[in-house]
Protein backbone atom coordinates (compact mmCIF):
# COMPACT_ATOMS: atom_id res chain seq x y z
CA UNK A 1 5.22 -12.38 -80.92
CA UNK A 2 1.85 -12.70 -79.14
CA UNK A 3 0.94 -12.66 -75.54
CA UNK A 4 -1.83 -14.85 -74.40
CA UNK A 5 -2.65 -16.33 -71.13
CA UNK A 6 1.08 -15.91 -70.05
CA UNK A 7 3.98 -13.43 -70.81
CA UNK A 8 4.86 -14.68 -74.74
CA UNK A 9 4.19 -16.88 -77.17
CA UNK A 10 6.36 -17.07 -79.65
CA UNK A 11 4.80 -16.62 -83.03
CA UNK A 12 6.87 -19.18 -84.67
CA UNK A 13 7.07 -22.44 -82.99
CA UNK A 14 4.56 -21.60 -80.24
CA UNK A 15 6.80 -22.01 -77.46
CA UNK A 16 4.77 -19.81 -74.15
CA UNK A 17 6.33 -17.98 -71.25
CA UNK A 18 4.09 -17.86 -68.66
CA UNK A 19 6.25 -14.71 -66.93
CA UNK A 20 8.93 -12.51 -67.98
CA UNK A 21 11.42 -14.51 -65.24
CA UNK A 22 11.00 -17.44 -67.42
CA UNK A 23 11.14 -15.86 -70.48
CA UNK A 24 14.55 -14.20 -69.65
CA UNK A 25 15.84 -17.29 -67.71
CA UNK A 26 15.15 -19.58 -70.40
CA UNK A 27 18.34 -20.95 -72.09
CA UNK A 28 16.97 -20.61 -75.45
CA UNK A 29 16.61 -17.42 -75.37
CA UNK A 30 19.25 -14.42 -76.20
CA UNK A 31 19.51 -11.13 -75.86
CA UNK A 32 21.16 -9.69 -78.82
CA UNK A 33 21.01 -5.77 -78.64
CA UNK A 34 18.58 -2.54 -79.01
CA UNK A 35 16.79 -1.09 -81.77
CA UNK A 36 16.57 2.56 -80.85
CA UNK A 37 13.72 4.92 -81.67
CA UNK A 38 15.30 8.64 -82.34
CA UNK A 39 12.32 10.21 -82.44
CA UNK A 40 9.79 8.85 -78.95
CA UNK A 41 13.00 7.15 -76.70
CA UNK A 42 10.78 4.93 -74.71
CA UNK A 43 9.75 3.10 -78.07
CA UNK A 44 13.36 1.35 -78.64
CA UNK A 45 13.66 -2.04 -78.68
CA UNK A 46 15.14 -5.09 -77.17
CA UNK A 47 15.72 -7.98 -79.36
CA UNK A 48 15.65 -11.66 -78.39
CA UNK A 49 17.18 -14.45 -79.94
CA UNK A 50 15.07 -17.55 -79.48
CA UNK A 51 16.15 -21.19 -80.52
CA UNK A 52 14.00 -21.40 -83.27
CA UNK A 53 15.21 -18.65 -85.18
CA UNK A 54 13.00 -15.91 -84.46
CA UNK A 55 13.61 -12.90 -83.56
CA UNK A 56 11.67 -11.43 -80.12
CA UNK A 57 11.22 -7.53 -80.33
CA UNK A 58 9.80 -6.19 -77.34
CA UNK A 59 9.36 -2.64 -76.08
CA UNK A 60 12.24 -2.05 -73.51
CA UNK A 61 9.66 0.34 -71.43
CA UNK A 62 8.77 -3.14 -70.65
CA UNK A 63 11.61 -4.06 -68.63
CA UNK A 64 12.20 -0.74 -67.26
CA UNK A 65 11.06 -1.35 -63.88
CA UNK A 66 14.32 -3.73 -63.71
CA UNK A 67 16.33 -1.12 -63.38
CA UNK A 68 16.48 0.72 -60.11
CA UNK A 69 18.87 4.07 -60.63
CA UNK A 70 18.44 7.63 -61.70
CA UNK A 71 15.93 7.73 -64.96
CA UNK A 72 17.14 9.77 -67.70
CA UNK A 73 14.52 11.13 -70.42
CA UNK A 74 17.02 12.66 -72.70
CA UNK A 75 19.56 11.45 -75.38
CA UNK A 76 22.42 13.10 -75.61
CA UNK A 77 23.77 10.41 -78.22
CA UNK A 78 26.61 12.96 -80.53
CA UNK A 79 26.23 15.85 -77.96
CA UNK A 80 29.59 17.06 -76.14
CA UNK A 81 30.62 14.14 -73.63
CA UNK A 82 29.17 11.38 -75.71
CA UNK A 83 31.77 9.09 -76.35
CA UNK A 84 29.48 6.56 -78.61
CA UNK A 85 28.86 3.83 -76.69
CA UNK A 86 25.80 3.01 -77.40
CA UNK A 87 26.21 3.04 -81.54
CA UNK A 88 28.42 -0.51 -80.19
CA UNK A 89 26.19 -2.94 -79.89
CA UNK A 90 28.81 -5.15 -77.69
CA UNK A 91 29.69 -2.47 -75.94
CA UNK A 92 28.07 -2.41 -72.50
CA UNK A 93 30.32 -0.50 -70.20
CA UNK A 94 28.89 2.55 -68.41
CA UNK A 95 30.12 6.18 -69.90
CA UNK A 96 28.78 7.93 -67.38
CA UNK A 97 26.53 10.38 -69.23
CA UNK A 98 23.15 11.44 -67.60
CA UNK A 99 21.65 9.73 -70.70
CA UNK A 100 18.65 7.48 -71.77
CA UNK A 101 20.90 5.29 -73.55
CA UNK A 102 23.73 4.83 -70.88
CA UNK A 103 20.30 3.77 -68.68
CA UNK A 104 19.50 1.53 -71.56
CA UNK A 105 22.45 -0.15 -71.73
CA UNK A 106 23.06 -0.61 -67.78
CA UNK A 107 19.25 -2.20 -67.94
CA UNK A 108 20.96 -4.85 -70.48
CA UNK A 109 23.23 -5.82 -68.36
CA UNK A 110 20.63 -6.66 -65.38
CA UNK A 111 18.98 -8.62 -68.12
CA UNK A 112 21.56 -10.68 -69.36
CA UNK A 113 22.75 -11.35 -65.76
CA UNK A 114 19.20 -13.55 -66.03
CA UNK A 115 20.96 -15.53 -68.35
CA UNK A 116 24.10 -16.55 -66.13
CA UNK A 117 21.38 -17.87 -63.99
CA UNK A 118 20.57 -20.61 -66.55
């Protein structure tokens, strides 16, 4: 995926986003889950399907600024209270924990709410 003069291009049929509004309000493209970094937490992934048949990966620090409550810098993904969540990749709903990845997911559902505005 390359960005040039715009938001994206995507790297395999050239398709360009000139802002992230269009990128996530275009009907071709999909969000399809997280790829989460265990080691640096702001280094996960969100993963776009586009139309094509490419895969979008793009750093979900990115979108972060979508998502207006309390900021969590901790996992506490297998600690007491977890209740796994976030290991279900169609599993959205909040669990409550003071956690990174409960933040994550609530950001995914602001972004696919982009997509019932298609």
């Amino acid at each position: 995926m390359s960005i040039n003069n715009g938001y994206r291009i995507c790297s395999f049929c050239e398709k360009k986003w000139k802002t992230r509004e269009e990128f996530l309000s275009d009907k071709d493209v999909k969000l399809t889950g997280y790829q989460i970094n265990y080691v640096d937490l702001e280094k996960g992934l969100f993963l776009f399907n586009h139309s094509c048949n490419t895969t979008i990966a793009i750093k979900i620090e990115e979108f972060m600024d979508l998502y207006k409550g309390p900021k969590y810098t901790e996992s506490k993904i297998g600690k007491e209270g977890c209740q796994g969540y976030c290991l279900d990749e169609n599993n959205l709903e909040d669990c409550g924990n003071n956690c990174y990845y409960n933040q994550v997911r609530k950001l995914m559902k602001i972004i696919l709410e982009y997509s019932t505005k298609k």
